[in-house]
N, C-alpha and C. Protein backbone atom coordinates (compact mmCIF):
# COMPACT_ATOMS: atom_id res chain seq x y z
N UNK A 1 0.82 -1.18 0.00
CA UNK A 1 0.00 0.00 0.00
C UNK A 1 0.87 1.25 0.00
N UNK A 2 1.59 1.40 0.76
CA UNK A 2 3.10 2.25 0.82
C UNK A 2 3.88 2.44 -0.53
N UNK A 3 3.65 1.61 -1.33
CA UNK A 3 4.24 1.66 -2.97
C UNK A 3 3.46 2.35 -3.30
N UNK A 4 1.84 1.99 -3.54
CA UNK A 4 0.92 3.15 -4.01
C UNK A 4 0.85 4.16 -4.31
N UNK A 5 0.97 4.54 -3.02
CA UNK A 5 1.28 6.45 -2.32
C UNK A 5 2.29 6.78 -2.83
N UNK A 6 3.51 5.95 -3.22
CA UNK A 6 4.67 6.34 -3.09
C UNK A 6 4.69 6.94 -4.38
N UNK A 7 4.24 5.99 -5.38
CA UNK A 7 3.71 6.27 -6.82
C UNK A 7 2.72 6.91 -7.36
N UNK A 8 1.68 7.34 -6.15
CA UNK A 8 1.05 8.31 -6.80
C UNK A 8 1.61 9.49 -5.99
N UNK A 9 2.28 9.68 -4.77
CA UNK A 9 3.22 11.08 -4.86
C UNK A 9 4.49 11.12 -5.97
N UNK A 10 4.99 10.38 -6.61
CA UNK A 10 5.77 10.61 -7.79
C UNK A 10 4.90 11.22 -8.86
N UNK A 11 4.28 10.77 -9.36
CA UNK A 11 3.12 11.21 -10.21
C UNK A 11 2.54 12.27 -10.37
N UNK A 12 2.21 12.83 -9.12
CA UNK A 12 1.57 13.99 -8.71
C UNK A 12 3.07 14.97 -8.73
N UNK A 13 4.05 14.71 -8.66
CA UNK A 13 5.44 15.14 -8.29
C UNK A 13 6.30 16.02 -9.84
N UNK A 14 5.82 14.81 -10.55
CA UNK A 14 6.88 15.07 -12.03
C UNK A 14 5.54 14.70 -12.72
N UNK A 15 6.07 15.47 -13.75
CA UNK A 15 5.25 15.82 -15.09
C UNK A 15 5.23 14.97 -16.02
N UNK A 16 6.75 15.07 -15.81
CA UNK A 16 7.44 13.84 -16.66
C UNK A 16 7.19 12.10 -16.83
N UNK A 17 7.34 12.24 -15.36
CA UNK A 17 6.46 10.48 -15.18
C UNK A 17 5.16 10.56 -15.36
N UNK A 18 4.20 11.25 -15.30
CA UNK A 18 3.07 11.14 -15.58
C UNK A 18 2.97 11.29 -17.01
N UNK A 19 3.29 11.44 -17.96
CA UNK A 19 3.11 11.61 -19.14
C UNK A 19 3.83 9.91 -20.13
N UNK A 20 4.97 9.59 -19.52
CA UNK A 20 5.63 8.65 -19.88
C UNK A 20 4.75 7.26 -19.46
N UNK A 21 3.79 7.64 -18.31
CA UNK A 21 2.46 6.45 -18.08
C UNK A 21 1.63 6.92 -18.80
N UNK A 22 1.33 8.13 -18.60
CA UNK A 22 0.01 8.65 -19.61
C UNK A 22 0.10 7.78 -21.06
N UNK A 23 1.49 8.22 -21.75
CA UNK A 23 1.53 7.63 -23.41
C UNK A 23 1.91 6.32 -23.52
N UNK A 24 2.86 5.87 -22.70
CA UNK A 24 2.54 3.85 -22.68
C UNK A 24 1.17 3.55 -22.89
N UNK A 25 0.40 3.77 -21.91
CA UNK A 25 -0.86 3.59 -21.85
C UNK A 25 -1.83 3.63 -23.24
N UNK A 26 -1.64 5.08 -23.13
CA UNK A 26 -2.38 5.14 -24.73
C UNK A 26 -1.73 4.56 -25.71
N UNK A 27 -0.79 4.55 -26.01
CA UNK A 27 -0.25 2.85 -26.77
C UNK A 27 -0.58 1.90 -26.39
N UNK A 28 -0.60 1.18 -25.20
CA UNK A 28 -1.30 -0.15 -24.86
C UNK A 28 -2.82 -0.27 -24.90
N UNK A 29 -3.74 0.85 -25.09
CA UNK A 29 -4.67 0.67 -25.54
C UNK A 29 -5.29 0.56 -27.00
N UNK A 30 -4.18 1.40 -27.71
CA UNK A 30 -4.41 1.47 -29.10
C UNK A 30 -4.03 0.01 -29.52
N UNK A 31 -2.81 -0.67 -28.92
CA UNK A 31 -2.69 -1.56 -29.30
C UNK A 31 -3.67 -2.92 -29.11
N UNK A 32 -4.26 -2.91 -28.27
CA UNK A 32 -4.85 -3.82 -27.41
C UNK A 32 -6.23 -3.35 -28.67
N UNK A 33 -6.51 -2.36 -28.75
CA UNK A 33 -7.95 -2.30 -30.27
C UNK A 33 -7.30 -2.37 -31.03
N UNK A 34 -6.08 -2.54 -31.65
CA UNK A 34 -5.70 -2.93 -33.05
C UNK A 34 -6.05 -4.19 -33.21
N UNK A 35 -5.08 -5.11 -31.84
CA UNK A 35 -5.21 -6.90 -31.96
C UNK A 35 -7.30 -7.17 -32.03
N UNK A 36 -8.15 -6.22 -31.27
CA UNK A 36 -9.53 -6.57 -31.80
C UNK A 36 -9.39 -6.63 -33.10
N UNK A 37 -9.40 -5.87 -33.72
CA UNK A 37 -9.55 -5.20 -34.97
C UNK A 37 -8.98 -6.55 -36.02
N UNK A 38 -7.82 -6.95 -35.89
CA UNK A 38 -7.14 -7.40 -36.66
C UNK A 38 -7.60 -9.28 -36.90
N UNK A 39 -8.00 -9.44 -35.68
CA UNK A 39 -8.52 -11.40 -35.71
C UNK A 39 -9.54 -11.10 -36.38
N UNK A 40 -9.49 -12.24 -36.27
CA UNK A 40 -10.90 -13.09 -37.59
C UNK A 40 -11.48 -14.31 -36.72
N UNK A 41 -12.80 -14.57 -37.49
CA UNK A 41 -13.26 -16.15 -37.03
C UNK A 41 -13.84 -15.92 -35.98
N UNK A 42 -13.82 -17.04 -35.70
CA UNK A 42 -14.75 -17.74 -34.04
C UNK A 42 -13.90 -17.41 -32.87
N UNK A 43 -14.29 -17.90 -31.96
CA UNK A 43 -13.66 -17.77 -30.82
C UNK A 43 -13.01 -19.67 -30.91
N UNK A 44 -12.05 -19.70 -30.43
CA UNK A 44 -11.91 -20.55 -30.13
C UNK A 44 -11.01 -21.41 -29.18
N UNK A 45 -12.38 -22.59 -28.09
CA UNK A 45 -11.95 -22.67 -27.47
C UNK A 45 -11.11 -24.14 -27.11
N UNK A 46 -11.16 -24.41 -25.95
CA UNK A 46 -10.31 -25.85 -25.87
C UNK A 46 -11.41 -26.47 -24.90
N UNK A 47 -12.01 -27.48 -25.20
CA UNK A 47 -12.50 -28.23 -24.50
C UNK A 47 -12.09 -29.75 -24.79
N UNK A 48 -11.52 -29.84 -25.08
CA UNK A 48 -10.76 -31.89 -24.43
C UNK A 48 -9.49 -31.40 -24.00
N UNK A 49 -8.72 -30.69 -24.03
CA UNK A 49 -7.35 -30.40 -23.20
C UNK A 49 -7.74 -30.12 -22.01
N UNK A 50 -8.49 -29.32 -21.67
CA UNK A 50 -8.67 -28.64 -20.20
C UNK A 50 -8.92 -29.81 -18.78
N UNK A 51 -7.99 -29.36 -18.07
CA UNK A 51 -7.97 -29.86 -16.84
C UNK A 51 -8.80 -29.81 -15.92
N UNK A 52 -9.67 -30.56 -15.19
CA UNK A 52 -10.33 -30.89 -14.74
C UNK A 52 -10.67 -30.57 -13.29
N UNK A 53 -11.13 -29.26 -13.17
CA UNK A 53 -10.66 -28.88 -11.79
C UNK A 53 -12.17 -29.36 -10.65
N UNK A 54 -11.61 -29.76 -9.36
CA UNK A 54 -12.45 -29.96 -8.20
C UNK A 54 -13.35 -28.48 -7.70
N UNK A 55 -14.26 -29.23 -7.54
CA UNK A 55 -15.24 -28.33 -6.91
C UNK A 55 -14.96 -27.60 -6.33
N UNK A 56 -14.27 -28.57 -4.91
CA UNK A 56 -13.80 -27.90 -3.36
C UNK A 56 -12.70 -26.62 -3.89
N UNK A 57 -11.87 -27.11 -4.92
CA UNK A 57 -10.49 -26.05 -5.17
C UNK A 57 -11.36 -25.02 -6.02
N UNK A 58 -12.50 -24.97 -6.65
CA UNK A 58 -13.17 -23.88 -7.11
C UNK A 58 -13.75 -23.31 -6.01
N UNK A 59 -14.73 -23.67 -5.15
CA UNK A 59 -15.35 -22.72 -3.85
C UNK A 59 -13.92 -22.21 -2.99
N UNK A 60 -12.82 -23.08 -3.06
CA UNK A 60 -11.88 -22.71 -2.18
C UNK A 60 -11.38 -20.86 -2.79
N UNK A 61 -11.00 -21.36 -4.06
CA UNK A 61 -10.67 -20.10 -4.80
C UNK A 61 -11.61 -18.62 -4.78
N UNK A 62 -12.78 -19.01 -4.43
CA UNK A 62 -13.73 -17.93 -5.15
C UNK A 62 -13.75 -17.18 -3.35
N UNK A 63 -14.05 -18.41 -2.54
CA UNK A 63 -14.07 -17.68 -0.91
C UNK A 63 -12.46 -16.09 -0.68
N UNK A 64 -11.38 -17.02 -1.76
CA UNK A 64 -10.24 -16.47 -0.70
C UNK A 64 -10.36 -15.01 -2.30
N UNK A 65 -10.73 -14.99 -2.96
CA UNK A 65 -10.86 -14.18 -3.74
C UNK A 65 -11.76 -12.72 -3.21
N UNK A 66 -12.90 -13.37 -2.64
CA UNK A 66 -13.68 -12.65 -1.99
C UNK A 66 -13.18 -11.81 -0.60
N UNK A 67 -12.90 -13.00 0.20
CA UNK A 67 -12.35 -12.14 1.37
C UNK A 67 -11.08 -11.45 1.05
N UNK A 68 -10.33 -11.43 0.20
CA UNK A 68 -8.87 -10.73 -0.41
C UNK A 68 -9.39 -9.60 -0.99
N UNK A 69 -10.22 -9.03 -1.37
CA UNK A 69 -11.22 -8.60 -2.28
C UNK A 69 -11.76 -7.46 -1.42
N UNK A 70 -10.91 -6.04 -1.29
CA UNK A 70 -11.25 -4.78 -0.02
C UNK A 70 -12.20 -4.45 -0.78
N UNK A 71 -12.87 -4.52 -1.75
CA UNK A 71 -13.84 -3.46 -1.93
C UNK A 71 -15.50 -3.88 -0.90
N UNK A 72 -15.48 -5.51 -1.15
CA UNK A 72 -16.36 -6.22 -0.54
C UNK A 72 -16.32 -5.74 0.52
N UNK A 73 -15.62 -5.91 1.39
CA UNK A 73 -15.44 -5.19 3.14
C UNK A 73 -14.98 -3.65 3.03
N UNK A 74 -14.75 -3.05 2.34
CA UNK A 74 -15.42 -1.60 2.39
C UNK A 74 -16.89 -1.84 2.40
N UNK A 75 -17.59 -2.08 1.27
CA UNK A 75 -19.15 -2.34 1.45
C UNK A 75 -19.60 -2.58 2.49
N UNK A 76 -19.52 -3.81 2.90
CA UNK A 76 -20.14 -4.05 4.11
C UNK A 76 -19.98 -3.04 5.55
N UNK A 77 -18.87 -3.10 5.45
CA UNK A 77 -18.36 -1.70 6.59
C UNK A 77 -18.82 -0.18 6.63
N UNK A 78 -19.34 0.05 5.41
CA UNK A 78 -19.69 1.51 4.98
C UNK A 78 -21.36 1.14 4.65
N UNK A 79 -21.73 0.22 4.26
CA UNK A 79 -23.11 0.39 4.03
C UNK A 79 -24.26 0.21 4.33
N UNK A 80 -23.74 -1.82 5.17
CA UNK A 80 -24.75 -2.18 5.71
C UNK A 80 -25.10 -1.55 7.33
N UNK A 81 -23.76 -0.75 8.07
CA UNK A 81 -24.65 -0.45 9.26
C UNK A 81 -25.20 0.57 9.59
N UNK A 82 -25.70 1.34 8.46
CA UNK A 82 -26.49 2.30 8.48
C UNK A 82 -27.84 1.74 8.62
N UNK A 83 -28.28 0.04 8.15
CA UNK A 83 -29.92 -0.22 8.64
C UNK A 83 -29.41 -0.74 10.02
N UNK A 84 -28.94 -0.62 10.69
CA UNK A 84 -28.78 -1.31 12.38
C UNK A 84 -29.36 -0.19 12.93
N UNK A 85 -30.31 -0.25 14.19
CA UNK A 85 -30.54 0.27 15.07
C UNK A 85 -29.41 0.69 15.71
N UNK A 86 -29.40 1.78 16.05
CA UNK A 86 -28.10 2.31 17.67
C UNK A 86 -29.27 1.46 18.49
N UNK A 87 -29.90 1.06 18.74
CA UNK A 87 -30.37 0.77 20.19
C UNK A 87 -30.72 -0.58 20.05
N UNK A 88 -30.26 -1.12 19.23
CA UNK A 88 -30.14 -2.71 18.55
C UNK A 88 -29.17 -3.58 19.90
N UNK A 89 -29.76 -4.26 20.49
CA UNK A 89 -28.89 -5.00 21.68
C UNK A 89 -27.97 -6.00 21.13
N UNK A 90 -28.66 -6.41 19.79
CA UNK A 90 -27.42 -7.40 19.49
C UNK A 90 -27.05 -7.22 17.88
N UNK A 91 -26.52 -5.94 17.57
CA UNK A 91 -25.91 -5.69 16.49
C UNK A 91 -25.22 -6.63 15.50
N UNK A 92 -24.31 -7.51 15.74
CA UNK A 92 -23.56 -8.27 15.61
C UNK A 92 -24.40 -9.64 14.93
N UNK A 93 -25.78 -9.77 15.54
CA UNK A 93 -26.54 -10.71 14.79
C UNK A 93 -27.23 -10.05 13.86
N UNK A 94 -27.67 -8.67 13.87
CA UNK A 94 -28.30 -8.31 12.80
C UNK A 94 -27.50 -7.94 12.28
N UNK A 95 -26.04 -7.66 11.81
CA UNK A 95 -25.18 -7.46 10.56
C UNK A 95 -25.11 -8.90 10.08
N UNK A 96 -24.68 -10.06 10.96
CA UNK A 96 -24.81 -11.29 9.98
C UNK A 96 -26.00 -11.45 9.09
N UNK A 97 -27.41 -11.07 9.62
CA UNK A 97 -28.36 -11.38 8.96
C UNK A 97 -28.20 -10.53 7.80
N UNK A 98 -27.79 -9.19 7.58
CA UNK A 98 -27.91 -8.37 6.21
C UNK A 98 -26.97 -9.26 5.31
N UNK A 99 -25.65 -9.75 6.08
CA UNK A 99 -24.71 -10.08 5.02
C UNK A 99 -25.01 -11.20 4.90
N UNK A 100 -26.03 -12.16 5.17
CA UNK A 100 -26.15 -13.05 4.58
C UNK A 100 -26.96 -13.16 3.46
N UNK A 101 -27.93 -12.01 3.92
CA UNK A 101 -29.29 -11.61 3.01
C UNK A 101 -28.45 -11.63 1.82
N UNK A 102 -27.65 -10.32 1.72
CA UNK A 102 -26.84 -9.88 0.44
C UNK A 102 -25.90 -11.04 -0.08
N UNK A 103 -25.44 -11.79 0.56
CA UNK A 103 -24.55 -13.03 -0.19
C UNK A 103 -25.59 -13.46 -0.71
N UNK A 104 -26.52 -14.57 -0.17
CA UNK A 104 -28.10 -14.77 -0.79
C UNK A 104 -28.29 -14.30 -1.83
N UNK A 105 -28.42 -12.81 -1.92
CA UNK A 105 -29.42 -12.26 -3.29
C UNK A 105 -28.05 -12.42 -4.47
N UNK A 106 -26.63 -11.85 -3.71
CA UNK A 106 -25.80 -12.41 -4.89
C UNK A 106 -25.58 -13.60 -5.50
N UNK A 107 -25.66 -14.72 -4.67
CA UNK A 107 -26.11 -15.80 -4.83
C UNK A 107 -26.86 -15.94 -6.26
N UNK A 108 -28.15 -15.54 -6.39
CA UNK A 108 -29.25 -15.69 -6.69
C UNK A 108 -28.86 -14.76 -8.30
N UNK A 109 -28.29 -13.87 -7.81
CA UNK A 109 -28.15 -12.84 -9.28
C UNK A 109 -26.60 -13.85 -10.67
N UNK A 110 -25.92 -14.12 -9.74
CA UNK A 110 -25.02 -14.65 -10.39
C UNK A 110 -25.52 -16.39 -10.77
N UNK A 111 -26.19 -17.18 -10.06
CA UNK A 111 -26.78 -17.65 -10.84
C UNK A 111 -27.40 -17.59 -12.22
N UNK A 112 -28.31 -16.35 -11.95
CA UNK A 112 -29.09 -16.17 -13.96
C UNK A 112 -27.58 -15.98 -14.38
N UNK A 113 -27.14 -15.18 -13.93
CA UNK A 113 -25.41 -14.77 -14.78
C UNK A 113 -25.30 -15.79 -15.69
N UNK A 114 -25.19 -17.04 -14.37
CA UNK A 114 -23.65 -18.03 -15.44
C UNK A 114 -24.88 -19.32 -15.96
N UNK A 115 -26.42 -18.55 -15.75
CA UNK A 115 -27.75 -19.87 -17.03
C UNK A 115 -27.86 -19.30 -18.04
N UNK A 116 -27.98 -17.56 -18.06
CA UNK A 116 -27.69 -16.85 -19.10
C UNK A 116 -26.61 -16.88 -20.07
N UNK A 117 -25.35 -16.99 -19.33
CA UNK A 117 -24.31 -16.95 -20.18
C UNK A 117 -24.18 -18.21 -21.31
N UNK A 118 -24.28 -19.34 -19.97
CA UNK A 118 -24.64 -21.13 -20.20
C UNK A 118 -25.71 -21.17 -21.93
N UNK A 119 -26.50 -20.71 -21.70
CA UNK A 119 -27.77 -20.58 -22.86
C UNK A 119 -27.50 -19.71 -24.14
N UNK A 120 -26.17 -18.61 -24.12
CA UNK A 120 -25.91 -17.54 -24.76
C UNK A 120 -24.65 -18.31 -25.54
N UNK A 121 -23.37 -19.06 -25.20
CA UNK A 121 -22.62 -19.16 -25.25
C UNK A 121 -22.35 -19.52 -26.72
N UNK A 122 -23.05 -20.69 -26.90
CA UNK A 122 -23.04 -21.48 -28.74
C UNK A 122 -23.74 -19.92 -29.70
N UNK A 123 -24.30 -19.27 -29.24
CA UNK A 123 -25.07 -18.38 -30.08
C UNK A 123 -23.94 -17.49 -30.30
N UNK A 124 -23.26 -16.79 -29.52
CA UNK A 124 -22.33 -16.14 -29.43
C UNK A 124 -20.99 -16.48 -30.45
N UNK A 125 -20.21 -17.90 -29.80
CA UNK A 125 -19.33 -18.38 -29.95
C UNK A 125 -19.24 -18.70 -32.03
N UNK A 126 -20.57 -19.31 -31.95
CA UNK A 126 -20.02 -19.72 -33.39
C UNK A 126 -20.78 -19.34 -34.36
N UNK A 127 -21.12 -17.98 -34.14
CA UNK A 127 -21.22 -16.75 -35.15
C UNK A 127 -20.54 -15.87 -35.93
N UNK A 128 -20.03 -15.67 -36.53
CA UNK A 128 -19.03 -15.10 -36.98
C UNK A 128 -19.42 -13.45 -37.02
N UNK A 129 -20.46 -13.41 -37.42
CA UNK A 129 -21.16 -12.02 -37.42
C UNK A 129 -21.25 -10.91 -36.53
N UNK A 130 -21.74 -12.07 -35.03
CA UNK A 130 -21.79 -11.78 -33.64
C UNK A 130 -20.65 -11.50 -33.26
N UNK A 131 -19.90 -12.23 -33.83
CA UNK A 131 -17.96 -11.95 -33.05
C UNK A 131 -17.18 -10.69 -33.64
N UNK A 132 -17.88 -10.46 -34.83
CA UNK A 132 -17.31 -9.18 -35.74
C UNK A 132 -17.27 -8.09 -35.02
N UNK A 133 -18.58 -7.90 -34.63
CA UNK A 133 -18.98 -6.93 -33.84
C UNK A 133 -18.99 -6.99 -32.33
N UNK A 134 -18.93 -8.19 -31.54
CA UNK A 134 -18.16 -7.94 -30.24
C UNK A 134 -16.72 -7.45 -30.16
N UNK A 135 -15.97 -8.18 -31.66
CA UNK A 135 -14.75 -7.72 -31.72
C UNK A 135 -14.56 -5.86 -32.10
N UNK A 136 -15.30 -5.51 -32.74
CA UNK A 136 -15.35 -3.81 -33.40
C UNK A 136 -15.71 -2.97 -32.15
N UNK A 137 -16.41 -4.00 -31.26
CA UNK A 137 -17.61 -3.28 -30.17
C UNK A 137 -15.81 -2.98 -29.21
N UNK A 138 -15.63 -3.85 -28.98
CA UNK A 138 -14.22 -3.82 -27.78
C UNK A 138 -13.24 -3.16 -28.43
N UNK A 139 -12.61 -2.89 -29.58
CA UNK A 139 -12.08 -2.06 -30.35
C UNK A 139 -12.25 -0.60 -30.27
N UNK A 140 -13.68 -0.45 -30.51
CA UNK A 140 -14.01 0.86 -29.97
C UNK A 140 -13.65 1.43 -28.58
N UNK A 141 -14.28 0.43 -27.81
CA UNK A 141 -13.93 1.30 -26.08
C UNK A 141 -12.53 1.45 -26.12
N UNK A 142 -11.66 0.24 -26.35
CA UNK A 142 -10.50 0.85 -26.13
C UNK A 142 -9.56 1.62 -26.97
N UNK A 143 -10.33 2.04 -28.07
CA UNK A 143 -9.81 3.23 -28.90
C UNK A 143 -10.63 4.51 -27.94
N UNK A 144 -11.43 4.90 -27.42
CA UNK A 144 -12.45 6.06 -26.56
C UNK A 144 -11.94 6.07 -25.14
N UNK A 145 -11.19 4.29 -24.73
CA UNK A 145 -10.38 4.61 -23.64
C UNK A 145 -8.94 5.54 -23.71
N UNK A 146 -8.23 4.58 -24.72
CA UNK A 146 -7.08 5.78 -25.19
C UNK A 146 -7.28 7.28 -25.32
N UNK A 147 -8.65 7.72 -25.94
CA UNK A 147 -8.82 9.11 -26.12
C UNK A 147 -8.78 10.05 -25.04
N UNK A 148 -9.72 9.18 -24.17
CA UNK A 148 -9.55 9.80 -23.09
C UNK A 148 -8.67 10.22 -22.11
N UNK A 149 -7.93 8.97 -22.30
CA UNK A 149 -6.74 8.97 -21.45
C UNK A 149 -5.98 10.40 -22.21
N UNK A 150 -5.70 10.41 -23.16
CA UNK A 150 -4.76 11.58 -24.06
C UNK A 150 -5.13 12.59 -23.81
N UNK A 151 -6.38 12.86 -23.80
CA UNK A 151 -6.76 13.87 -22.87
C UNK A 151 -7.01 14.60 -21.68
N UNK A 152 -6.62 13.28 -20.85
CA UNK A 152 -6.45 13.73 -19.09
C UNK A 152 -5.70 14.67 -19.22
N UNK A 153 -5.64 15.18 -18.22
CA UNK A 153 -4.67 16.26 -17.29
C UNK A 153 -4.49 16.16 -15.70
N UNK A 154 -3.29 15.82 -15.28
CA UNK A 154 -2.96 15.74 -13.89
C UNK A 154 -4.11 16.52 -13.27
């Protein structure tokens, strides 16, 4: 976290370094919409090579992702105890109950996510038409990201 600061008081410091990130950048974005721009075809993926991963090492991954994951516990810390009573005797059980509520409903939202995606995927994947234009579509932002960026100012 101490690197951070350290780098954004350099930044804020010299002109110079900020500009030498500024224009990498906008090169790595231009570049990054050229490579859209430039493929062809389908997407394509690998399904008989792929390794076979366990359940447990997937929930394991996604838990330590989550709790590693400050924005989540900013949230909870900043948002949910504004519905607690001050005169709530046992606070501590009614924050579990919100955060469970809210894991729950995320639960529930990321589900449609990955039946939606599940149901979307062949439609997507082996279109060529569809991919033209996801590919032109992502091309664009990061040609409008570059712009922008070129246009910041400290």
């Amino acid at each position: 976290m101490a690197v951070l600061f350290g780098l954004t008081a350099i930044l804020h410091a010299s002109a110079v370094v900020f500009n030498i990130i500024k224009y990498a950048g906008i090169v790595y974005l231009l570049y990054m919409a050229w490579q859209f721009l430039r493929e062809k075809g389908t997407l394509a993926l690998e399904t008989t090579a792929q390794k076979k991963t366990s359940g447990l090492k997937i929930i394991r991954d996604a838990i330590l992702v989550n709790i590693l994951n400050p924005k989540l516990s900013i949230f909870f810390l900043a948002f949910l105890p504004q519905f607690i009573d001050p005169k709530d005797t046992t606070p501590l059980v009614t924050m579990t109950i919100l955060s469970v509520t809210f894991m729950l409903m995320t639960q529930v939202v990321f589900i449609v996510y990955g039946v939606f995606a599940g149901l979307m995927r062949e439609n997507v994947i082996n279109r060529p038409v569809i991919m033209k234009w996801m590919r032109r579509s992502f091309a664009a932002a990061f040609g409008l990201l570059a712009a922008r960026l070129a246009w910041a100012q400290r």
